[in-house]
Each structure stands twice: as C-alpha cells, then as structure tokens.
C-alpha atoms as a PDB file:
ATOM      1  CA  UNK A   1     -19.174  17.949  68.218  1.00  0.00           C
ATOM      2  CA  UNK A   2     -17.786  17.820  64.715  1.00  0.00           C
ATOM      3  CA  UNK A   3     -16.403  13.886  63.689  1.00  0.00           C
ATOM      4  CA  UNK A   4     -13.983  13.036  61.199  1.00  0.00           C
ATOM      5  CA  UNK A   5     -14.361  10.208  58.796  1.00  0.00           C
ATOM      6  CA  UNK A   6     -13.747   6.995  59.432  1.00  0.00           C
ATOM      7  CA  UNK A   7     -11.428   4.751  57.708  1.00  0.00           C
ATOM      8  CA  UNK A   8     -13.948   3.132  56.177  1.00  0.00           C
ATOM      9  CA  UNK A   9     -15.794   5.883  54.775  1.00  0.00           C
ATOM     10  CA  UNK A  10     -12.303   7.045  53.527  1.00  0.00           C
ATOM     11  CA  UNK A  11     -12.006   4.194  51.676  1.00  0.00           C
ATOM     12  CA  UNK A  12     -14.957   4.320  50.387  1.00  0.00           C
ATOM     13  CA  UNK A  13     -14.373   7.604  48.864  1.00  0.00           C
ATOM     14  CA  UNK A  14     -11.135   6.966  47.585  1.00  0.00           C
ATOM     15  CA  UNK A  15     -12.868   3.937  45.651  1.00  0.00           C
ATOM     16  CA  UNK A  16     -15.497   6.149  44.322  1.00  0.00           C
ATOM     17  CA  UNK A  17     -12.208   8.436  43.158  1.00  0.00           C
ATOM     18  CA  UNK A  18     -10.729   5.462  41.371  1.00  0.00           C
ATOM     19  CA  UNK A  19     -13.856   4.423  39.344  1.00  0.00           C
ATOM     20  CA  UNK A  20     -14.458   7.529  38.076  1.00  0.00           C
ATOM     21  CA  UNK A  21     -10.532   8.256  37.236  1.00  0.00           C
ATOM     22  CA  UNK A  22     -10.902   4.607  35.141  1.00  0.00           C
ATOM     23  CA  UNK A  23     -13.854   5.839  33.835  1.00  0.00           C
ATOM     24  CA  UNK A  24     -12.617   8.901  32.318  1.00  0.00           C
ATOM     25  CA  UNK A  25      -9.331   7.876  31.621  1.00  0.00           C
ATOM     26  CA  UNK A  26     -10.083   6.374  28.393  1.00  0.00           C
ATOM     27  CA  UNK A  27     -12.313   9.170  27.284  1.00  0.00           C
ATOM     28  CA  UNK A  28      -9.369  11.619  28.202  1.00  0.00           C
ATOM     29  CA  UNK A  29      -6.973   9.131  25.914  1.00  0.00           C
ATOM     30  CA  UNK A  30      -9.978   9.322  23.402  1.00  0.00           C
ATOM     31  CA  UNK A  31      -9.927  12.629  23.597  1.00  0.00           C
ATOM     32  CA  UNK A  32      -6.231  13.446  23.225  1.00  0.00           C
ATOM     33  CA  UNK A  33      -5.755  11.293  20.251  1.00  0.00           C
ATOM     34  CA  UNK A  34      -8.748  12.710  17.900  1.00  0.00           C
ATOM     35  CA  UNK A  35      -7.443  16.354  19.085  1.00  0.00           C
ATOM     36  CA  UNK A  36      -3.631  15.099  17.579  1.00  0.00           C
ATOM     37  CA  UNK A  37      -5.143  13.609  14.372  1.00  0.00           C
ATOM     38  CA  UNK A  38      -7.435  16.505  13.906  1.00  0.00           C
ATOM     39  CA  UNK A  39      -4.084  18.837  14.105  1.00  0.00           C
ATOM     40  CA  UNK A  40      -2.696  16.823  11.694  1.00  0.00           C
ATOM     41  CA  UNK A  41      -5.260  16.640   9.157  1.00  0.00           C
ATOM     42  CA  UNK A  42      -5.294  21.051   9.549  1.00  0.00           C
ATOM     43  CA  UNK A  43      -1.753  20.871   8.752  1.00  0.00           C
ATOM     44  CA  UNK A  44      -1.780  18.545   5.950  1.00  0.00           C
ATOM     45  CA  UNK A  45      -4.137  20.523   4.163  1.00  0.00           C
ATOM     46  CA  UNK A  46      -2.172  23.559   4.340  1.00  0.00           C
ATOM     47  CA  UNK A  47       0.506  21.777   2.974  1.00  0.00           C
ATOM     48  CA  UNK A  48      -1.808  20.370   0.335  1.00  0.00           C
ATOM     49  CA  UNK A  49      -2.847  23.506  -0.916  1.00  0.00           C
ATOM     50  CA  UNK A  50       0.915  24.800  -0.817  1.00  0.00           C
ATOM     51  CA  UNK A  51       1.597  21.905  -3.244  1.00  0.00           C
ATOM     52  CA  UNK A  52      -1.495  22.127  -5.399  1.00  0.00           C
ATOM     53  CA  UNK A  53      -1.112  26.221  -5.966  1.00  0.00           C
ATOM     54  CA  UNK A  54       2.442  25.154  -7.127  1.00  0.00           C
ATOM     55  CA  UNK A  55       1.596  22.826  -9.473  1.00  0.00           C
ATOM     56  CA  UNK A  56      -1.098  25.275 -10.769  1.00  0.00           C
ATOM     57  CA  UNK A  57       0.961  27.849 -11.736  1.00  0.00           C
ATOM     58  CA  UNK A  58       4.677  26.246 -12.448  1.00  0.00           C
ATOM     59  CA  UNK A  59       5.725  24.017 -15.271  1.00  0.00           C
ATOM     60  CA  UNK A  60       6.282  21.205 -13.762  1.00  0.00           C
ATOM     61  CA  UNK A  61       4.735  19.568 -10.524  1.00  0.00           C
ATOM     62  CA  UNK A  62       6.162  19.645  -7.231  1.00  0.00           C
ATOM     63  CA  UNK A  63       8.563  16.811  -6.063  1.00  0.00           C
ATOM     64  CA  UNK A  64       9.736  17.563  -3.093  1.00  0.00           C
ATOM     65  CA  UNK A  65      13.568  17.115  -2.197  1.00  0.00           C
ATOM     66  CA  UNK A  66      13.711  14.245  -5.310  1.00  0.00           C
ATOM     67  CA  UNK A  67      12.695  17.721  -7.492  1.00  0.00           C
ATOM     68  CA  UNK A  68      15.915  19.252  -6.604  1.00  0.00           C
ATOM     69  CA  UNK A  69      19.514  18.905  -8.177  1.00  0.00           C
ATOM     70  CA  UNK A  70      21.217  17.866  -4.936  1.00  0.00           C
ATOM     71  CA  UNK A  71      23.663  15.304  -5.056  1.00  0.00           C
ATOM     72  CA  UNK A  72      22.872  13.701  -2.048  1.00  0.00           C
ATOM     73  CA  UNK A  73      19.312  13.813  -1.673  1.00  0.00           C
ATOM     74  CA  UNK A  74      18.390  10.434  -0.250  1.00  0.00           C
ATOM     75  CA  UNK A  75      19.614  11.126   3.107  1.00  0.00           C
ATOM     76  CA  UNK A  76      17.658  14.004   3.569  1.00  0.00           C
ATOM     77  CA  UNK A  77      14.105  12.377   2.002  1.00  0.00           C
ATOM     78  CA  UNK A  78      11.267  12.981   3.883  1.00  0.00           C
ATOM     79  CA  UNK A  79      13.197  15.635   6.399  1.00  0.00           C
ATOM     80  CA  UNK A  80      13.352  18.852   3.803  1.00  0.00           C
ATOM     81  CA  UNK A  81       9.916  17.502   1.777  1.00  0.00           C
ATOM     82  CA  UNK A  82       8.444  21.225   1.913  1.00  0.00           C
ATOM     83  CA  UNK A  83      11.434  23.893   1.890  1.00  0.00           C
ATOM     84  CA  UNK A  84      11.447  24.675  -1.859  1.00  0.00           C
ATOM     85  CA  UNK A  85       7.905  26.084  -1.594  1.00  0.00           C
ATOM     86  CA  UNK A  86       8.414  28.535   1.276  1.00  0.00           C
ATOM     87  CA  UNK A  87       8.326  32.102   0.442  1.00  0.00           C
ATOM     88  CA  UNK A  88       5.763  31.992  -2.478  1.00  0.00           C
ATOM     89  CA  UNK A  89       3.604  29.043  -1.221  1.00  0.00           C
ATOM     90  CA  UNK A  90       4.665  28.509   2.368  1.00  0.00           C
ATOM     91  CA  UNK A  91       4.731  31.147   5.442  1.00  0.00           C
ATOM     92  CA  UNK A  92       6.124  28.191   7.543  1.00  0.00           C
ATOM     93  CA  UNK A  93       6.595  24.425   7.861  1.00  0.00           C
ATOM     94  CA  UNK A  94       4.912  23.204  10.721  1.00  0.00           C
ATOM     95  CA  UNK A  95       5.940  20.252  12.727  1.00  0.00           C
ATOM     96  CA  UNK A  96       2.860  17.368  13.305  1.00  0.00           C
ATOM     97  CA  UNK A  97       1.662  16.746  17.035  1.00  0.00           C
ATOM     98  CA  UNK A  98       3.968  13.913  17.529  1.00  0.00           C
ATOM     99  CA  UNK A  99       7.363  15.855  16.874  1.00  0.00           C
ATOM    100  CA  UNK A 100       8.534  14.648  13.483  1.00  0.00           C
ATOM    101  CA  UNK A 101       8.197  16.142   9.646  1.00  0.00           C
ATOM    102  CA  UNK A 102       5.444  15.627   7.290  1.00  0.00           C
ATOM    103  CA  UNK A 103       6.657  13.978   4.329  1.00  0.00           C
ATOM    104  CA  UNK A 104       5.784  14.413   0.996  1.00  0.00           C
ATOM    105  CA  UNK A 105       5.335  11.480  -1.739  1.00  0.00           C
ATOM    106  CA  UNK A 106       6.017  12.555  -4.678  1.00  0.00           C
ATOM    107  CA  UNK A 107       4.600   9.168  -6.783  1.00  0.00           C
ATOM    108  CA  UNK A 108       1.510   8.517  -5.068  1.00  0.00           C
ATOM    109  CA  UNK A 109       1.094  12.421  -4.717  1.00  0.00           C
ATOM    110  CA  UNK A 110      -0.184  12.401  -1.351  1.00  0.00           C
ATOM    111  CA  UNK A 111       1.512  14.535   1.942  1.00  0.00           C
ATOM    112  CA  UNK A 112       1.632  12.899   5.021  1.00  0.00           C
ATOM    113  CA  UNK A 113       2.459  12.715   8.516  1.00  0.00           C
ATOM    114  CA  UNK A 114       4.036   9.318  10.027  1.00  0.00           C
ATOM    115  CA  UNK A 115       1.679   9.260  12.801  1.00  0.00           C
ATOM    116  CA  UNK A 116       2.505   8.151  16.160  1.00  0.00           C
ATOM    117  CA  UNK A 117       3.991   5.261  15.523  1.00  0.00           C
ATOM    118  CA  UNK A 118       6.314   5.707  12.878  1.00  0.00           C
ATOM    119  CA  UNK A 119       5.147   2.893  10.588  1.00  0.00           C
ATOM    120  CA  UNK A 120       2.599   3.183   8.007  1.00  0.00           C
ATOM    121  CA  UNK A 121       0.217   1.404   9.730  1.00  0.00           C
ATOM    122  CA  UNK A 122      -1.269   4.669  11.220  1.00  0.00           C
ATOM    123  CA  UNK A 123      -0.232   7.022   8.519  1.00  0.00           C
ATOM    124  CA  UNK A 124      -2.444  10.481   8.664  1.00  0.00           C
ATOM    125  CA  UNK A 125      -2.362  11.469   4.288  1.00  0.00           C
ATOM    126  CA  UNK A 126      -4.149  13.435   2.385  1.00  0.00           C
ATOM    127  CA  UNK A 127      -4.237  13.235  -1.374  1.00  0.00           C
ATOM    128  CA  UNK A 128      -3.043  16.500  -3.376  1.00  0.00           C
ATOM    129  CA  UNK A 129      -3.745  14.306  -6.666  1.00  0.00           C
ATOM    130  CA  UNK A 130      -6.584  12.273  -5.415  1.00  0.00           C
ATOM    131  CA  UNK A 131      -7.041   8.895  -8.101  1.00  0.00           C
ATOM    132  CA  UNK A 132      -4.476   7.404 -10.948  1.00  0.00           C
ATOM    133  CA  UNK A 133      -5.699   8.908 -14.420  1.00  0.00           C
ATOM    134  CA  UNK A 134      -4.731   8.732 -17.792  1.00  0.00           C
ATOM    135  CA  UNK A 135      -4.501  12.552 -18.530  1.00  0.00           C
ATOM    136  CA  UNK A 136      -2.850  12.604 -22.146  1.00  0.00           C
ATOM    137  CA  UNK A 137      -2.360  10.362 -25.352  1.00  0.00           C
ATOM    138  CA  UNK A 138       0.784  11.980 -27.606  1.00  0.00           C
ATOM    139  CA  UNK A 139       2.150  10.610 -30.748  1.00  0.00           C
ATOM    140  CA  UNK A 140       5.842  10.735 -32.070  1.00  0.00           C
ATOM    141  CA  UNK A 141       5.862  10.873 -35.933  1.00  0.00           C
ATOM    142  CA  UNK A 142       9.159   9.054 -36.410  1.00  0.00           C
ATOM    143  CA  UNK A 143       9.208   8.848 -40.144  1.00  0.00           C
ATOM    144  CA  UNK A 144       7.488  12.431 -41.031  1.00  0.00           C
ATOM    145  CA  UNK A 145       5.098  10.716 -42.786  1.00  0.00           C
ATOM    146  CA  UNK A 146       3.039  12.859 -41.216  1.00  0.00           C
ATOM    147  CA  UNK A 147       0.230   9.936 -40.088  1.00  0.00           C
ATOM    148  CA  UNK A 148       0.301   7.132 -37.374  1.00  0.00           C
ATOM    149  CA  UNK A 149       2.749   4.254 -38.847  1.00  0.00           C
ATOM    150  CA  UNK A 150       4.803   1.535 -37.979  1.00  0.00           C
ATOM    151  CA  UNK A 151       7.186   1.835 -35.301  1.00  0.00           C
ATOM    152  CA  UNK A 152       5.973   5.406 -34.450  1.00  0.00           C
ATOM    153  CA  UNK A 153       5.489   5.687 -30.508  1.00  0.00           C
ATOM    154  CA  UNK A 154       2.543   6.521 -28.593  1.00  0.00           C
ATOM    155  CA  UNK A 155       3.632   8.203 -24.625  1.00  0.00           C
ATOM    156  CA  UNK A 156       0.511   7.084 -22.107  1.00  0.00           C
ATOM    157  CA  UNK A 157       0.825   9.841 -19.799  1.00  0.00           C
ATOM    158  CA  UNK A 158      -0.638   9.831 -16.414  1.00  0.00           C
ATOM    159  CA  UNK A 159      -1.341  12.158 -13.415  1.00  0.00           C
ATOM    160  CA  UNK A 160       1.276   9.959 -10.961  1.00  0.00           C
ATOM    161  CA  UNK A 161       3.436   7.418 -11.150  1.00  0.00           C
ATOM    162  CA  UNK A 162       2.199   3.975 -12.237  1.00  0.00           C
ATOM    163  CA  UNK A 163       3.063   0.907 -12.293  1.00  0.00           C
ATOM    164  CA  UNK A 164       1.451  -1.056 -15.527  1.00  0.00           C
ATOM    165  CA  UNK A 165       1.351  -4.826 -14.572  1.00  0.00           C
ATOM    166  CA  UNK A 166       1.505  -6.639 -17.882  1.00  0.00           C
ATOM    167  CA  UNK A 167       2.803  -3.396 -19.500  1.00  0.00           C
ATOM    168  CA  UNK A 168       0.210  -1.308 -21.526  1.00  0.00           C
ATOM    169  CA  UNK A 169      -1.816  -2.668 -24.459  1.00  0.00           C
ATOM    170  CA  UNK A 170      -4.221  -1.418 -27.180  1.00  0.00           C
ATOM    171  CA  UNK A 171      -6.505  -4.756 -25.522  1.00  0.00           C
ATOM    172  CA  UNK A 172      -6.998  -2.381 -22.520  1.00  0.00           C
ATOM    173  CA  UNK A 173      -8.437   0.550 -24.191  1.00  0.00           C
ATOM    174  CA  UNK A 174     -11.801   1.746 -25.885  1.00  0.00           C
ATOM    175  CA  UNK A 175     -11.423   3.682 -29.051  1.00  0.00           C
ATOM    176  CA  UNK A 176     -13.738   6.641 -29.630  1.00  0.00           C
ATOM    177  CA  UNK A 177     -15.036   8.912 -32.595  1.00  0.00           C
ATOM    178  CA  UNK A 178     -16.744  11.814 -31.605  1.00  0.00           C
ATOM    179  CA  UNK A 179     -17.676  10.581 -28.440  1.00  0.00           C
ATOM    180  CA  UNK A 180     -19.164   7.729 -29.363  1.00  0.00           C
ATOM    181  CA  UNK A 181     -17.308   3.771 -29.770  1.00  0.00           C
ATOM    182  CA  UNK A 182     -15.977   3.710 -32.986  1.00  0.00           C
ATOM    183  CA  UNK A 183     -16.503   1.496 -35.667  1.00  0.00           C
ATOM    184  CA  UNK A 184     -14.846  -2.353 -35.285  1.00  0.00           C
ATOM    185  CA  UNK A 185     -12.666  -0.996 -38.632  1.00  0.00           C
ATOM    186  CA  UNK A 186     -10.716   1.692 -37.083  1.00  0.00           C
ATOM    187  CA  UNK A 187      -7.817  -0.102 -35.601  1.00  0.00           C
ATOM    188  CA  UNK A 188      -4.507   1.017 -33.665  1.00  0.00           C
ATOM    189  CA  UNK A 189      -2.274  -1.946 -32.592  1.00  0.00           C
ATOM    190  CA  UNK A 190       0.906  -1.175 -30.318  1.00  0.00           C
ATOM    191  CA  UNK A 191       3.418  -2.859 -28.178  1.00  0.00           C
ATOM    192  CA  UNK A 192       4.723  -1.853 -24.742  1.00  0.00           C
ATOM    193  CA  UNK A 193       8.458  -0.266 -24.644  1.00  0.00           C
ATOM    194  CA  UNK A 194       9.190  -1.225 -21.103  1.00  0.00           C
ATOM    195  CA  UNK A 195      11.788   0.532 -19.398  1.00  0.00           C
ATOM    196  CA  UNK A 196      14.992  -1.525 -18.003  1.00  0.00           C
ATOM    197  CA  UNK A 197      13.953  -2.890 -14.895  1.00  0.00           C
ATOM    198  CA  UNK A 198      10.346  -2.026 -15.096  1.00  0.00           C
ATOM    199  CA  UNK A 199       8.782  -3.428 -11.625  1.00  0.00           C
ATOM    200  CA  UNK A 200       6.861  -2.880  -8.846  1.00  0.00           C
ATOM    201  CA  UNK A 201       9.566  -1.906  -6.994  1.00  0.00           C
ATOM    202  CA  UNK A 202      10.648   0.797  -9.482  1.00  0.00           C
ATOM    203  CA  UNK A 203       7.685   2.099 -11.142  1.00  0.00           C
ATOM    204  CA  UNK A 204       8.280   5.527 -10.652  1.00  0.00           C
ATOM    205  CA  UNK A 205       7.363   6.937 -14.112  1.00  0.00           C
ATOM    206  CA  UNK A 206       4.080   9.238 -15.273  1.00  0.00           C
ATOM    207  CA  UNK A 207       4.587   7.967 -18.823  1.00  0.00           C
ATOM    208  CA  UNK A 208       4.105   4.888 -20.658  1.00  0.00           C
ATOM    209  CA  UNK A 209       5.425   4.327 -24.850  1.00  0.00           C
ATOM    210  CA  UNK A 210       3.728   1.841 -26.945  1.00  0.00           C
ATOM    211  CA  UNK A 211       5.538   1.441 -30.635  1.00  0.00           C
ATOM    212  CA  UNK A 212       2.946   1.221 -33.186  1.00  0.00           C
ATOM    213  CA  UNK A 213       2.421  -1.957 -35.329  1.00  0.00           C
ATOM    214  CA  UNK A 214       1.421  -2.405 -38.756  1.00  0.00           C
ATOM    215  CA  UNK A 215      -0.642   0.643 -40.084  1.00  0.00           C
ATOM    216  CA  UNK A 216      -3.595   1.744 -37.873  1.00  0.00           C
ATOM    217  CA  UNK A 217      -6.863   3.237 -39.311  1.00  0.00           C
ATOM    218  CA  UNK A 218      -7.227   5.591 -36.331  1.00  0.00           C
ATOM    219  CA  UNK A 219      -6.458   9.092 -36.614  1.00  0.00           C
ATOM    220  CA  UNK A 220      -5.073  11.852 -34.871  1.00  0.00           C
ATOM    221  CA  UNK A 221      -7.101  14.375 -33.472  1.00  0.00           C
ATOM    222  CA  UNK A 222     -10.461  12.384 -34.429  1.00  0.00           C
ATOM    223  CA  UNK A 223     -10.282   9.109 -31.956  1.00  0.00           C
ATOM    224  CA  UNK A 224      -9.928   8.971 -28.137  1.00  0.00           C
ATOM    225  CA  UNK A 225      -9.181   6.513 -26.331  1.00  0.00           C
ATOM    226  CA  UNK A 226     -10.015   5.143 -22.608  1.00  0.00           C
ATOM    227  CA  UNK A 227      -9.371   2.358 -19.968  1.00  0.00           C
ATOM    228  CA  UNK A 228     -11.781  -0.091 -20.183  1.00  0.00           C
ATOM    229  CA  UNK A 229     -13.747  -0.698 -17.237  1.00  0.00           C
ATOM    230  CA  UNK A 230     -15.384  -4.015 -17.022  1.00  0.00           C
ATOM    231  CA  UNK A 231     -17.674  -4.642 -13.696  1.00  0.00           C
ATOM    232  CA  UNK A 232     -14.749  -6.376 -12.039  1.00  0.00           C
ATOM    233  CA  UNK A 233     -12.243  -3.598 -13.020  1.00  0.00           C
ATOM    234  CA  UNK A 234      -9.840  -6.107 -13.957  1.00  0.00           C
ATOM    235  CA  UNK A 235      -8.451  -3.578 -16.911  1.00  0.00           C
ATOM    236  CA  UNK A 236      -8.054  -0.873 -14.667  1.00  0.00           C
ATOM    237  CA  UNK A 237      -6.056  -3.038 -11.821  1.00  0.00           C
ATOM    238  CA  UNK A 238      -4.106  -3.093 -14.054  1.00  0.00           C
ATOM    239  CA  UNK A 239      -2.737   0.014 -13.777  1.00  0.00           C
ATOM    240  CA  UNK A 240      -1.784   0.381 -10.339  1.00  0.00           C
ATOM    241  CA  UNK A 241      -0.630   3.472  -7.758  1.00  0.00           C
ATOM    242  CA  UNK A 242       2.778   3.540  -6.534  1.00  0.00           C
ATOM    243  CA  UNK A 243       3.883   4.719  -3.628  1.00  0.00           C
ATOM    244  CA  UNK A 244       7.383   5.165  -1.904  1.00  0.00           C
ATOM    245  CA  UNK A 245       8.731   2.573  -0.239  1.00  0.00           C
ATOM    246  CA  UNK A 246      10.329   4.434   3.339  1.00  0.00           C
ATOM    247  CA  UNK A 247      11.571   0.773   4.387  1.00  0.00           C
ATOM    248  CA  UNK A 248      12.820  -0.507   1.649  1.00  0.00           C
ATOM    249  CA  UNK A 249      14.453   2.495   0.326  1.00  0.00           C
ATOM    250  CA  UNK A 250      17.925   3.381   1.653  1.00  0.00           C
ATOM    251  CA  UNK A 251      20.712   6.289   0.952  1.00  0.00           C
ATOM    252  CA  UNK A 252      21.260   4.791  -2.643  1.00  0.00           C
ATOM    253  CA  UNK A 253      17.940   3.865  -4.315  1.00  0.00           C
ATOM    254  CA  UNK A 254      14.593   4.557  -3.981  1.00  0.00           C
ATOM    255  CA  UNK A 255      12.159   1.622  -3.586  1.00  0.00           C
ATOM    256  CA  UNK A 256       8.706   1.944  -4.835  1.00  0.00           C
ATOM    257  CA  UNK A 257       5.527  -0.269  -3.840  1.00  0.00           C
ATOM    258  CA  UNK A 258       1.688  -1.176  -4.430  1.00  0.00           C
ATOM    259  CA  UNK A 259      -0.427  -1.339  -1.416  1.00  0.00           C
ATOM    260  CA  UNK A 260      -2.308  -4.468  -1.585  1.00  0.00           C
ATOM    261  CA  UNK A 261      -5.998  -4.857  -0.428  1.00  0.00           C
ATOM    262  CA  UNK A 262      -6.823  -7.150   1.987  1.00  0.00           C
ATOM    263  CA  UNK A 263      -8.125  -9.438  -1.023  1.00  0.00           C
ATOM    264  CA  UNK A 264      -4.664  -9.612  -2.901  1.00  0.00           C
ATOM    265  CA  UNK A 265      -5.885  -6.818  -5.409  1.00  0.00           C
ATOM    266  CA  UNK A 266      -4.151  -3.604  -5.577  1.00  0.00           C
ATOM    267  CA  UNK A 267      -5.352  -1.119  -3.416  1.00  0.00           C
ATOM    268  CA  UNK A 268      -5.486   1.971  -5.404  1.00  0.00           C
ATOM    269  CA  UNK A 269      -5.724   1.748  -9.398  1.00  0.00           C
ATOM    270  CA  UNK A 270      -6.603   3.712 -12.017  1.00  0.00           C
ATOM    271  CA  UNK A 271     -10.236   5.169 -12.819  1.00  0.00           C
ATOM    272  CA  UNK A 272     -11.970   5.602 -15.947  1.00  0.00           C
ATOM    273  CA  UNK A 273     -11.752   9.184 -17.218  1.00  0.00           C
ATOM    274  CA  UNK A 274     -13.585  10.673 -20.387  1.00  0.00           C
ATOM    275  CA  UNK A 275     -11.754   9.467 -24.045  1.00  0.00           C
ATOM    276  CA  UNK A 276      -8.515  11.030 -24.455  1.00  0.00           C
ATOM    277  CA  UNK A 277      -7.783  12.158 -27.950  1.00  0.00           C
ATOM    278  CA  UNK A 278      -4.680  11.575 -29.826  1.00  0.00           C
ATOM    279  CA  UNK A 279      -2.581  14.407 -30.365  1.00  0.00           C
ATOM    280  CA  UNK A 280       0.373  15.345 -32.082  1.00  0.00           C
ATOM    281  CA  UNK A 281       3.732  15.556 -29.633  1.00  0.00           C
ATOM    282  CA  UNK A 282       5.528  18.747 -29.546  1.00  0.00           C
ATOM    283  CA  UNK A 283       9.486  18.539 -30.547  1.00  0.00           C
END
C-alpha cells in the first residue's frame, strides 16, 4: 500500500528547497551582474574603436554632440554622443544592459556607460585616449625675427583636456639636446597666459601658451623638452585630467572636474613621454 508524505517530511523538503534557493540566489545575482558588465564592456569597445578609427583618419578628433554646430546642444549631451559617426564608423548604436545611452566624454576621452545606478560611482569606461600627454611644443614668432624672443608664445599642446594647477612653467620641464639633458647654459624662461576663468571647473582646453621672457639660448628644432618626473610625481600632478562634470553641468554651461584619489591627490595626471622638440607653428 503506497503512503503519502507526511507533514513533516513535507516540511522538511520544502526547507531543503529554501536553503538551496538562498544558496544560489546570490550566485544567480552574481551571475547576472558580471553577464551585464561584460555586455557593456563589448559595447564600449565597439564604440571605442568607432571613435579611435575617426580620429585616425579625420582632422580633427571626435567630440561628440559638443563637436557639432548645434545651437542647443546641452540638452541633448550625453543622449546623441555617437550619431555623427554612423555610416562610416558605426553600423548601429547600441543601447547598454540597463536601458540608457553610452555617453561619450569628450575631455577625459573616455566612452562610457552610466551603469546601473546612474551615478558615477559604478561607471563602466573605457579609455579611447588612455593617459594625459604632452604631444607637441609649437612656437609663434611674433616679431619675425625669425628666433625664440621676448614675448613670443610657446602653445603646450596635449592629447586631452587639462587642467594645469599653478599654470605651466619652464620649472616643470627638462630641456634636451639630442637626447641627452642639455647643458645648465641653454635657457628658455616663459610665463603662463592663463585663459579668463582658468579653473578646475573649466579646464576644458588641449593647449597651454607660455610668453617667452628675456632671450632664451634654446633653439628650435635642436632642444626638447619634457615633464619632469620626480619619485613623488609632484611635477606631473600637476597637470591633471579633466573630466565632465554630468552634475554640475546644466542646459547653459558645461562644468568640468578632477577626480580626486582617496589621498587628496589627483587621480589621473599626466605621464612622462619622450622630449618633445620645439617646432616652428604653422600660420
């Protein structure tokens, strides 16, 4: 004769069910999260590439909706980041796991999506222009006197936006000849032209101008110069990655920021590249 279970073994089971459901849950969560993210980080990295082929082969780099001549633009940051590369560079724009746009910053050079959260706390980015670099050293002859002189300019031009915190100086940079330090006589002197309202909060430029002082004994096309880089980087904190502010910023002005480390330094600074020589600025 075939019995039924009792209630006790019932419960029993339905105990065992529970455990294991609390046991997996998490795992399942786990699971669910890392498959989202890993989504993500796929579609960021077409977009990367999108934006990286662009800058390869156009004139200037790729700036998202801020790139365009719309009159209006602000409202629509961060919603239409991507349409002016479809067709050559873009097949589609895809959407990230959690329903919203990824977002392009066009300072920090980084595309991202806003996570599941919304804040940047849990931001998913990946860098299209990985660290802050001084790329180029150009000098404006002024006078036509056809060498480096007083009140000539010097444009610092980097490979994002930066924000310089005491403004750029000629005490922050190694001079080179052929590769190799130069000499304690050759000399180059220069004070920073800072733009109106030069901040933190609006340090949105690629390009720094120092006006030349005096006469300097180095030369163009023979010395290079670099960041210093001491063992506590101080000179290079100096120079500090921007980023868009999405908080701050509203419909009429964009708000840039620094990311601090945990230990009050900035987060992400400029690295020390190979001397860059002086050269000549085209007209």
């Amino acid at each position: 004769m075939k019995r039924g279970f009792s209630l006790i073994e019932l419960l029993v089971v339905v105990a065992i069910i529970a455990i294991l459901v609390g046991v997996a849950t998490p795992y399942y969560s786990d699971y669910i999260r890392e498959s989202k993210r890993a989504k993500a980080l796929q579609d960021l990295d077409v977009l990367k590439q999108a934006v990286v082929l662009h800058n390869s082969q156009e004139d200037l780099p790729y700036l998202g909706i801020i790139g365009t001549s719309s009159a209006n633009l602000l409202p629509t940051l961060g919603e239409k980041d991507f349409n002016g590369l479809m067709g050559r560079y873009l097949t589609y724009i895809p959407v990230d796991p959690w329903g919203k746009n990824y977002k392009l910053d066009p300072y920090a050079c980084f595309v991202y999506s806003e996570g599941p959260s919304s804040s940047s706390d849990d931001d998913i980015r990946d860098y299209y222009v990985k660290d802050l670099a001084l790329v180029r050293i150009e000098w404006e002859d002024l006078d036509n006197d056809r060498e480096m002189s007083d009140k000539d300019l010097l444009y610092f031009s980097f490979n994002k936006s930066v924000f310089a915190q005491n403004g750029i100086s000629p005490d922050h940079f190694d001079i080179y000849e052929n590769n190799q330090l130069a000499s304690s006589d050759v000399t180059l002197d220069f004070a920073f032209v800072s733009p109106d309202g030069y901040t933190s909060t609006s340090a949105t430029e690629t390009v720094l101008i120092g006006e030349i002082n005096g006469a300097p004994t180095a030369k163009i096309g023979v010395h290079s110069l670099a960041l210093k880089e001491e063992s506590n980087k101080s000179t290079l904190m100096l120079y500090q990655e921007v980023s868009y502010n999405r908080v701050e910023s509203d419909f009429n002005s964009i708000i840039t920021k620094v990311d601090p480390a945990p230990n009050g330094n900035p987060l992400r600074f400029a690295i020390r590249t190979n001397p860059v020589k002086i050269q000549a600025k085209n007209r």
